[in-house]
Protein backbone atom coordinates (compact mmCIF):
# COMPACT_ATOMS: atom_id res chain seq x y z
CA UNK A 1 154.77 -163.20 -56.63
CA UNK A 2 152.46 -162.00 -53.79
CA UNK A 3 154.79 -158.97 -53.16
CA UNK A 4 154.17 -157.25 -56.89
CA UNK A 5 150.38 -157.34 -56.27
CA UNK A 6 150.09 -156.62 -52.99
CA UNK A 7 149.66 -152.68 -53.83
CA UNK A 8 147.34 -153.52 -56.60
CA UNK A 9 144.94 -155.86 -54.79
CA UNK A 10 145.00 -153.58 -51.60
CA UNK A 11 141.73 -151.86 -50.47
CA UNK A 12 143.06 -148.66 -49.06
CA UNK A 13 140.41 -146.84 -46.78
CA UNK A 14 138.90 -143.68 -48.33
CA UNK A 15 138.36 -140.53 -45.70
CA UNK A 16 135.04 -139.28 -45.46
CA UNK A 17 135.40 -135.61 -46.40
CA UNK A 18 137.15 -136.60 -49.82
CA UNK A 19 133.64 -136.94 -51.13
CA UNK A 20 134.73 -140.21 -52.67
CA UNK A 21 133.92 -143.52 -51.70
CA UNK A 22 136.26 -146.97 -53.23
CA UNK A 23 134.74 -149.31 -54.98
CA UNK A 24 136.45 -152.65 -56.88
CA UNK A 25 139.36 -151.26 -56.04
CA UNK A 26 138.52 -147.26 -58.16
CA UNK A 27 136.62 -144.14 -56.62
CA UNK A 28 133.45 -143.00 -57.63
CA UNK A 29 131.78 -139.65 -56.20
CA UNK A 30 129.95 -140.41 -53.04
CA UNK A 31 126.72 -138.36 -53.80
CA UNK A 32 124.40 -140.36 -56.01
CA UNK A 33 125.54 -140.58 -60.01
CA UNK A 34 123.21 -138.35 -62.07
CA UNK A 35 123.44 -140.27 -64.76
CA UNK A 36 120.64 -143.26 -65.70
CA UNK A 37 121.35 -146.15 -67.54
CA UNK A 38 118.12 -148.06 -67.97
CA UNK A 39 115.95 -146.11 -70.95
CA UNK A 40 112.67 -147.07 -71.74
CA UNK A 41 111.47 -146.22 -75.12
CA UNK A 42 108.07 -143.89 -74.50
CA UNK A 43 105.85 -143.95 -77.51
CA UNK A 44 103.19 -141.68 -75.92
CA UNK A 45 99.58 -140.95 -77.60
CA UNK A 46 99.21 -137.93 -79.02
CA UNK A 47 95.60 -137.20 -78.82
CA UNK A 48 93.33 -135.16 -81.21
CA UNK A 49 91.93 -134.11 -77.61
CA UNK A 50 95.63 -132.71 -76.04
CA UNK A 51 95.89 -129.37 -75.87
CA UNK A 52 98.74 -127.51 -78.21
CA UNK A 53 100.93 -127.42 -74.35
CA UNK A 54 100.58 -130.89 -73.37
CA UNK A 55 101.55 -132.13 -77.28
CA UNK A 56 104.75 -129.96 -76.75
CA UNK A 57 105.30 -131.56 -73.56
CA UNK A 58 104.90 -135.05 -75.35
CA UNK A 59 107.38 -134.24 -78.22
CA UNK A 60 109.98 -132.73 -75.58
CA UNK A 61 110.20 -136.39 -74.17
CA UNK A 62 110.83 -138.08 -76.82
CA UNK A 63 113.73 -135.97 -77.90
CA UNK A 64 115.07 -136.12 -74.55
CA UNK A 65 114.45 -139.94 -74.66
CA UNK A 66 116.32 -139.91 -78.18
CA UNK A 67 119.09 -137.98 -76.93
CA UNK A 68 119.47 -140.23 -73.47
CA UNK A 69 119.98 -143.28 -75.68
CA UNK A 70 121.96 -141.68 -78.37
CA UNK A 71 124.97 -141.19 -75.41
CA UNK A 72 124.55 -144.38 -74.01
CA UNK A 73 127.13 -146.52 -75.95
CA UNK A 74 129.28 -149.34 -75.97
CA UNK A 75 132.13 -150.11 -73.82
CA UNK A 76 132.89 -153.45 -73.19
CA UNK A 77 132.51 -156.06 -76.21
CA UNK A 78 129.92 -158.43 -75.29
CA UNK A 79 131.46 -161.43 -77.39
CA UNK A 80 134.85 -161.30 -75.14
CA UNK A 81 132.90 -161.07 -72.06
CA UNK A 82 131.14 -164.30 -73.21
CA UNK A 83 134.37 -165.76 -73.69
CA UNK A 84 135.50 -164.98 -70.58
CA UNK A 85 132.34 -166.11 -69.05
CA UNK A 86 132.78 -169.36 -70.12
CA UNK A 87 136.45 -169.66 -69.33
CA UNK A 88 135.64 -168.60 -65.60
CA UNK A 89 132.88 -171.08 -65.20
CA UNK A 90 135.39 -173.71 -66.60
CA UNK A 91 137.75 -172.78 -63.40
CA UNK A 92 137.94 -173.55 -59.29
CA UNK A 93 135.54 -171.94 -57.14
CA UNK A 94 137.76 -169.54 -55.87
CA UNK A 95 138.59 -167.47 -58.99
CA UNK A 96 135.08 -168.31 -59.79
CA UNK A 97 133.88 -166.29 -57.08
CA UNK A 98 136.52 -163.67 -57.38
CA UNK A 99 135.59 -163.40 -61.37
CA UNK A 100 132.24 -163.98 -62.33
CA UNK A 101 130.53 -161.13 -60.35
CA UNK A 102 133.25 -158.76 -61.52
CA UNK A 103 131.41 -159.99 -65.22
CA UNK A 104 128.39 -159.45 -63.77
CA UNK A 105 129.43 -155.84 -62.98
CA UNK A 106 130.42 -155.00 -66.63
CA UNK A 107 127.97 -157.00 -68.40
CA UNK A 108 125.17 -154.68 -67.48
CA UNK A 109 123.32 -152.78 -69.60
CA UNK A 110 124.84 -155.23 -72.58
CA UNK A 111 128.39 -153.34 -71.65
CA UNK A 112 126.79 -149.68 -72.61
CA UNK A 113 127.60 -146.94 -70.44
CA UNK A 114 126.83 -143.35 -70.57
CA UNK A 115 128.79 -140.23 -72.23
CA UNK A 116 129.04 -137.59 -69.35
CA UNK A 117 127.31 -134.01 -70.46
CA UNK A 118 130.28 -131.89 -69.02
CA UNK A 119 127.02 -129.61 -67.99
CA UNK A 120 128.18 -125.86 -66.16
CA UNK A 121 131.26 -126.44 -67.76
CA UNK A 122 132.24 -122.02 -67.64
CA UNK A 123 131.35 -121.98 -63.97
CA UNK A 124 133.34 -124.84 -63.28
CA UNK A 125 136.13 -123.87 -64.77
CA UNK A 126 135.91 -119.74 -62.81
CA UNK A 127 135.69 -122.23 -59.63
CA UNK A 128 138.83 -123.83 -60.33
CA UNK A 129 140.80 -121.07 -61.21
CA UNK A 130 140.09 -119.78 -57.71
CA UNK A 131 140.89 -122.42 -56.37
CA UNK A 132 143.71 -123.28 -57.74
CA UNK A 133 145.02 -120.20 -59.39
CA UNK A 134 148.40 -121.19 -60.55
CA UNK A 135 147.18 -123.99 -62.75
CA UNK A 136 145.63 -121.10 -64.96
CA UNK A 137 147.12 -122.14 -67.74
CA UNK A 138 146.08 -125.89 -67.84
CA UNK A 139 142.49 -124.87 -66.91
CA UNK A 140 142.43 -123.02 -69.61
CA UNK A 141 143.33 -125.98 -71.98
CA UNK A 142 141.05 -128.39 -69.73
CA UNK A 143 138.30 -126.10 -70.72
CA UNK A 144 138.91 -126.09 -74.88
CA UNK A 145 138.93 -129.72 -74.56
CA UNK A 146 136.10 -130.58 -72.42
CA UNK A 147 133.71 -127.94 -74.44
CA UNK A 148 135.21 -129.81 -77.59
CA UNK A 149 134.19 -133.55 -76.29
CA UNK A 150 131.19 -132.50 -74.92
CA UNK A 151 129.89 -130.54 -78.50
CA UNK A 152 131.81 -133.64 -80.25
CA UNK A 153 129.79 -136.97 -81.57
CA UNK A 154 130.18 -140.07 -79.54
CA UNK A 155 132.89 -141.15 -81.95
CA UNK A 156 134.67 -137.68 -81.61
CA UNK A 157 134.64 -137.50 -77.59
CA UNK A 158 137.82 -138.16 -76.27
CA UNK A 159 140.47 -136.18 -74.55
CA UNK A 160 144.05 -134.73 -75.07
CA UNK A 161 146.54 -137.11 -72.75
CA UNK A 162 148.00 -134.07 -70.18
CA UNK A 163 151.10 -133.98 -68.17
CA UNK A 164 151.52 -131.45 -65.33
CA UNK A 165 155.22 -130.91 -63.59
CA UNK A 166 156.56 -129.47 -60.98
CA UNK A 167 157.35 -129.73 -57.27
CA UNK A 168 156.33 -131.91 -54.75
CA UNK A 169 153.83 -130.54 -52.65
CA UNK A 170 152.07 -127.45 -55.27
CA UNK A 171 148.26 -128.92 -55.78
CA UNK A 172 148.77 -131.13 -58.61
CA UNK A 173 147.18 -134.56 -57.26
CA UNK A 174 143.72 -131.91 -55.62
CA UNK A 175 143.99 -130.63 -58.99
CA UNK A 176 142.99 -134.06 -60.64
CA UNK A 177 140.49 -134.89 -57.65
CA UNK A 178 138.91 -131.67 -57.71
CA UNK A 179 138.01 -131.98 -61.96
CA UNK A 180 136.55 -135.19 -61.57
CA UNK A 181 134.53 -134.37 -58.57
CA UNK A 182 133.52 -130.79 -60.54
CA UNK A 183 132.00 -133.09 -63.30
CA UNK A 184 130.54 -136.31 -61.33
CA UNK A 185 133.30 -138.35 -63.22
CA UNK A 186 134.57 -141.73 -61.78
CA UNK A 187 138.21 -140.67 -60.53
CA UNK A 188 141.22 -143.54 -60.55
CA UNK A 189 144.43 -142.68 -59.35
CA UNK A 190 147.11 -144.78 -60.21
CA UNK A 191 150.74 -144.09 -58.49
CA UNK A 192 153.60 -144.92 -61.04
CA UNK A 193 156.27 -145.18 -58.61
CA UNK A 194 154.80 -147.69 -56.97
CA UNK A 195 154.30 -150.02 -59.69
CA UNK A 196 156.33 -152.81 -59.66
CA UNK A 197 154.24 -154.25 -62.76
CA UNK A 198 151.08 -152.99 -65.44
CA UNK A 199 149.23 -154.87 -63.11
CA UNK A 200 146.91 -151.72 -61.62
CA UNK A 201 146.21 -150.90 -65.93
CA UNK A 202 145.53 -154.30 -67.69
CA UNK A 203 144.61 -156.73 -64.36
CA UNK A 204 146.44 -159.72 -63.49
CA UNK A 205 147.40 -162.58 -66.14
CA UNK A 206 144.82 -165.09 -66.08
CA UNK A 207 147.63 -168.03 -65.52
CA UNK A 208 147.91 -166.65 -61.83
CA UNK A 209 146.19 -167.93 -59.51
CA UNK A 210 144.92 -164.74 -58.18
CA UNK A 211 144.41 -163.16 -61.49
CA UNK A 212 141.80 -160.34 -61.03
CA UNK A 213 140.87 -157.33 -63.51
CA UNK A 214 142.77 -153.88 -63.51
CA UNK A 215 141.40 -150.82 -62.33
CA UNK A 216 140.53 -149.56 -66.04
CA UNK A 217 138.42 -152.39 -66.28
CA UNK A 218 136.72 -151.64 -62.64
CA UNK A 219 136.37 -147.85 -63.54
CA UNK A 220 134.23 -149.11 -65.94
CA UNK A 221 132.82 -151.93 -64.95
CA UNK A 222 131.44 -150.30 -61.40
CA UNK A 223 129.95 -147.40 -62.65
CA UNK A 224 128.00 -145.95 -65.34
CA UNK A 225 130.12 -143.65 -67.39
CA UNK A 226 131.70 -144.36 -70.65
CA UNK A 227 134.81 -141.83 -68.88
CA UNK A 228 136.55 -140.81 -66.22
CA UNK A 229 139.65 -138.62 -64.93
CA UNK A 230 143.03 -141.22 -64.66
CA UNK A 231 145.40 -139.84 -62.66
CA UNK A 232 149.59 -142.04 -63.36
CA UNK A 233 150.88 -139.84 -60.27
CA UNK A 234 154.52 -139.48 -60.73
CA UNK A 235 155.45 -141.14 -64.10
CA UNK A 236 159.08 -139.85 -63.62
CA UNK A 237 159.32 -143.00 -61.47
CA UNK A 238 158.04 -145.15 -63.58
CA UNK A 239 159.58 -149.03 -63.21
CA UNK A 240 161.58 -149.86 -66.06
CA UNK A 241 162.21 -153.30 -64.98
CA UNK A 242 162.15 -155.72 -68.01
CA UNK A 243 160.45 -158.38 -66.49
CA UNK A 244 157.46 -156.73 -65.81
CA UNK A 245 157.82 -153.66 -68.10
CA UNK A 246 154.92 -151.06 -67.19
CA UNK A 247 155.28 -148.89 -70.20
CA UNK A 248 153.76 -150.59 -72.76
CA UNK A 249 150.48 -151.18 -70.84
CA UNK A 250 150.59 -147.42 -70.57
CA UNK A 251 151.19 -146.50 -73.91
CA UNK A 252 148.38 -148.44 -75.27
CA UNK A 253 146.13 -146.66 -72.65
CA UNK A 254 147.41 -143.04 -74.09
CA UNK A 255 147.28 -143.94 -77.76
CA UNK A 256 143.83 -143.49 -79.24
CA UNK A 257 144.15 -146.12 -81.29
CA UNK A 258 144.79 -148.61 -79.22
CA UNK A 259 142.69 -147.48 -76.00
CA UNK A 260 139.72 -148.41 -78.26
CA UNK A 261 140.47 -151.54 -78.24
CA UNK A 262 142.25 -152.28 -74.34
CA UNK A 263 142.59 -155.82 -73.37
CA UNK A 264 142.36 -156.19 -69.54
CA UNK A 265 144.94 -159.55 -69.21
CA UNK A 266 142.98 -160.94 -66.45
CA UNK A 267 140.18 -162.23 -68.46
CA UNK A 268 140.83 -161.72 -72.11
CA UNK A 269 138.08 -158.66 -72.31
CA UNK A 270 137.95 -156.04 -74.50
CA UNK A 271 136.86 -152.80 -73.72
CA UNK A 272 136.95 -148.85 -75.02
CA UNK A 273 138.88 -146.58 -72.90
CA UNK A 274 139.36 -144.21 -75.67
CA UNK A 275 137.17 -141.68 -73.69
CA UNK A 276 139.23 -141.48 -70.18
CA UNK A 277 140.76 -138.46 -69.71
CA UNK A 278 144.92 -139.59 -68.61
CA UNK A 279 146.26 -137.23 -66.38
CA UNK A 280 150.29 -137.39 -65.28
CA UNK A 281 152.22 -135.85 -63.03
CA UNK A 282 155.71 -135.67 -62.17
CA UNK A 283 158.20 -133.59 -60.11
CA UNK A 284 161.10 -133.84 -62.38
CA UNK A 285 160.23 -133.78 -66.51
CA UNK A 286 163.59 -134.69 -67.36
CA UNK A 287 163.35 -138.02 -66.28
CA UNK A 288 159.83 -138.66 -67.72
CA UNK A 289 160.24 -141.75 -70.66
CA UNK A 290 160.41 -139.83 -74.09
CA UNK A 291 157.63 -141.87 -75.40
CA UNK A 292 155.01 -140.22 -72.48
CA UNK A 293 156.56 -136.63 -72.99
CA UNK A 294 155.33 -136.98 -76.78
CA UNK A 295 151.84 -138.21 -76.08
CA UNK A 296 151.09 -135.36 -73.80
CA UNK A 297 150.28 -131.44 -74.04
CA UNK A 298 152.82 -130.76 -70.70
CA UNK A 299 152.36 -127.48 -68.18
CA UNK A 300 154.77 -126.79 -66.01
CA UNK A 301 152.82 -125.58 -62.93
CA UNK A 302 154.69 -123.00 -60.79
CA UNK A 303 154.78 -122.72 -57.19
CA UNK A 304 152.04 -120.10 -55.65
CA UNK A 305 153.06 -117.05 -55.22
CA UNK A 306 152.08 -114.96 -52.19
CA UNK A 307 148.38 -113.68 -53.68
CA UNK A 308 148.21 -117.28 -54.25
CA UNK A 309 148.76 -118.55 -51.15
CA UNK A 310 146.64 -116.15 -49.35
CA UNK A 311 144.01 -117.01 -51.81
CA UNK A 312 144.60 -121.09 -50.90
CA UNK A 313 144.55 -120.13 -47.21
CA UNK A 314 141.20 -118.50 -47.35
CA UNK A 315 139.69 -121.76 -49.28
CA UNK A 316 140.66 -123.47 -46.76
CA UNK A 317 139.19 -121.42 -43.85
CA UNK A 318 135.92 -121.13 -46.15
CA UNK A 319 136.08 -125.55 -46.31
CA UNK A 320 136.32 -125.89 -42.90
CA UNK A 321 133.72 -123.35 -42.02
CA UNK A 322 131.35 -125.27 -44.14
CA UNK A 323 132.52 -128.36 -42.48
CA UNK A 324 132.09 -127.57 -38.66
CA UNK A 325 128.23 -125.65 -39.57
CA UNK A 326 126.80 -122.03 -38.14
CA UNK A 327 127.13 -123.35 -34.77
CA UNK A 328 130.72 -122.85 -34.48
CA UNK A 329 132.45 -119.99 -35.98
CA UNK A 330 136.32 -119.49 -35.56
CA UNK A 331 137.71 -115.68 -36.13
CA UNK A 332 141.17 -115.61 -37.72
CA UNK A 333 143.20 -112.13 -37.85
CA UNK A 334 143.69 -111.01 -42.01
CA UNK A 335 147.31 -110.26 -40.80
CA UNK A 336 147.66 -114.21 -39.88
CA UNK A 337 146.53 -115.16 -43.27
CA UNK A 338 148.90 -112.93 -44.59
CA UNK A 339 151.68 -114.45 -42.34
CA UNK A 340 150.78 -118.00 -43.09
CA UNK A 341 150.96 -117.14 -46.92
CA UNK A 342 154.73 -116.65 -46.07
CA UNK A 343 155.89 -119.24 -44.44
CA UNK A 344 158.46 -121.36 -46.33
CA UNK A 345 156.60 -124.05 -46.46
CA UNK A 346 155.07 -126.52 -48.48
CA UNK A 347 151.24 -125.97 -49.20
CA UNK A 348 150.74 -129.65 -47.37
CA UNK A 349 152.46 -128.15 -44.40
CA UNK A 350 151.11 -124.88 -44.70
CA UNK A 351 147.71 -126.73 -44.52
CA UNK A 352 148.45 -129.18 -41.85
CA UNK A 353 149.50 -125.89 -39.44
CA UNK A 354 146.17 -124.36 -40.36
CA UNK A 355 144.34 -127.91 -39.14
CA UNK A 356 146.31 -127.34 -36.16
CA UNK A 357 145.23 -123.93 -35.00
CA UNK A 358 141.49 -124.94 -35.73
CA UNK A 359 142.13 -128.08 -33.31
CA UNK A 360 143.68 -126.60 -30.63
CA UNK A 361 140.91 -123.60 -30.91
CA UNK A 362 138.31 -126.17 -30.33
CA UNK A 363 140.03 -128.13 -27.46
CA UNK A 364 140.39 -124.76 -25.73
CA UNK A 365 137.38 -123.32 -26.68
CA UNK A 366 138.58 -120.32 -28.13
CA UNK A 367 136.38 -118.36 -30.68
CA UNK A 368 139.81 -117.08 -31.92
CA UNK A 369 142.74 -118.94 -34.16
CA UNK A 370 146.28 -118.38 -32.64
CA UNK A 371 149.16 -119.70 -34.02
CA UNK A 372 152.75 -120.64 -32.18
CA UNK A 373 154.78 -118.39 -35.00
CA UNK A 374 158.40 -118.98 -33.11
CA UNK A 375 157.84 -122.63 -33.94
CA UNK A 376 156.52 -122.10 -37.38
CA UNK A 377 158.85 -119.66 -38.91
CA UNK A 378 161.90 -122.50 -38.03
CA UNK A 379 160.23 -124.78 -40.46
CA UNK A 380 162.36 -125.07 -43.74
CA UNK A 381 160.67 -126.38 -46.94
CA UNK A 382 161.01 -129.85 -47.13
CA UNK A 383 163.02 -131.52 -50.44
CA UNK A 384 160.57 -134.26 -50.67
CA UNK A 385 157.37 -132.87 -49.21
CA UNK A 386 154.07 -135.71 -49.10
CA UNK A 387 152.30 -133.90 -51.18
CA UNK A 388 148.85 -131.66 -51.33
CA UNK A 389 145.51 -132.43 -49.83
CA UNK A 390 142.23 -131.83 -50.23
CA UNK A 391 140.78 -129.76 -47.14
């Protein structure tokens, strides 16, 4: 059995410039969360002797105050985590180790966590369509629903399950990374094709010996939102093996219904995921499950076309500008960009020759990027290209 879970229970390392960092298995933004879970009710005094500016002042806390705790609600069911509390005390010292802290984790705050504001949300959403300006489309939808949520009553804030196809290699994984990061949101990113079992949604059984919670339950459980951005990359490769059927565990996570009520396997605990948003992704819709294509609003996201690309190039040149600092600045001809931008190539490869130039620039301490077109221009687009990254 160690085989199934060895993907699942891995701890893959998390490059610096992602602006992520892993925790219980998930990632969270690096930067500090903006978000603050412990509230303390403030009854101030208001005095005969304050002054009309300093009452205002007074009032304008306590509706913030009343506001803070009114999004700060309940995620994980404090009776099951009891349960489960009891049943892991009951066990050997090694799951007892492995479990009890992971309690610990989602037990705070009496299993409240906080509603994100979805704050800037029209600048946001101009920064993403130049950044990633053939996913117009989608951003546009992205944008109705967040500004829905975020006007929306706790009990009204969820999100529209969202499928985005196309080719290998176009943006769509960045896409996902770059909304979370946009809003502070814990991001999880779960790869379907790898999935030998629903182990990475609901946890491990609690009859195996290394039974340990799912990453829905650690998104949760290690920080301090009530949502997130889920990313099932490549659902078109889902596993449809019987014996450890991957579906249904998915399903339940889409449904509204039932994501109110998720049971991660490994301990027995109940939780609310209703308020993740579920992003999917595949490179070939017609072999998506029919039961996924009708739980999702689907965009077919084109490849860029040649505005695009130049548009992507110069992101990148701005990214790594801001990466290296004023001391070193790197010149690259307009008429390169424009030759990049028609390569036929794959954006990951497009970006990977762009890395290049900057590194060999540096190791000869050039002030100028220069670019070996004769090999270049032999590259062919590759069927099953790795994919897009983040700069």
């Amino acid at each position: 059995m160690a085989t199934i879970f060895d993907e699942f229970l891995g701890n893959r390392r998390v490059p610096e410039e992602s602006g992520y960092k892993r925790e219980k298995g998930i990632l969270i933004p690096a930067k500090p969360v903006t978000f603050k879970t412990d509230f303390v009710e403030e009854k101030p005094e208001v005095s005969s002797k304050c002054s009309q500016q300093e009452k205002v002042k007074i009032e304008s806390r306590k509706r913030s105050t009343r506001v803070a705790r009114s999004r700060l609600i309940q995620v994980f069911d404090m009776k099951s985590l009891e349960t489960a509390r009891e049943r892991v005390k009951r066990s050997d010292k090694e799951q007892k180790d492995r479990l009890l802290p992971e309690l610990d984790l989602a037990s705070k705050n009496d299993g409240k966590r906080l509603l994100p504001k979805l704050g800037g949300l029209p600048n946001i959403l101009r920064r993403m369509q130049e950044n990633f300006p053939n996913f117009s489309e989608s951003i546009s939808t992205i944008g109705e629903e967040f500004a829905f949520a975020s006007a929306s009553r706790a009990s009204g804030f969820r999100f529209s399950p969202m499928l985005l196809d196309g080719v290998p290699g176009i943006g769509k994984t960045a896409f996902a990374q770059e909304l979370a990061r946009s809003f502070d949101l814990p991001f999880l990113s779960i790869n379907a094709g790898n999935m030998q079992c629903s182990a990475a949604i609901v946890g491990t059984a609690s009859h195996w010996s290394n039974a340990a919670p799912g990453d829905v339950f650690s998104l949760f459980a290690s920080g301090e939102s009530a949502s997130g951005v889920v990313l099932i990359d490549e659902v078109d490769k889902l596993s449809s093996s019987r014996e450890y059927p991957v579906l249904p565990a998915l399903l339940t996570l889409l449904e509204p219904e039932t994501s109110r009520t998720f049971k991660d396997v490994s301990m027995n605990v109940v939780l609310d995921a209703s308020r993740l948003f579920v992003m999917m992704t595949s490179n070939y819709k017609n072999q998506v499950d029919k039961a996924l294509l009708s739980r999702a609003r689907i965009f077919e996201i084109a490849e860029p076309d040649q505005k695009q690309r130049v548009a992507i190039v110069n992101r990148w040149l701005g990214s790594y500008q801001k990466q290296m600092g004023p001391r070193i600045k790197l010149r690259i001809d307009p008429a390169d960009i424009e030759r990049l931008a028609e390569l036929p190539t794959d954006l990951r490869a497009l970006q990977r020759n762009l890395r290049s130039a900057y590194g060999r620039a540096l190791l000869e301490k050039l002030d100028v990027l220069r670019f070996d077109w004769g090999d270049l221009e032999q590259q062919k687009k590759k069927s099953r290209p790795i994919g897009f990254a983040q700069p």
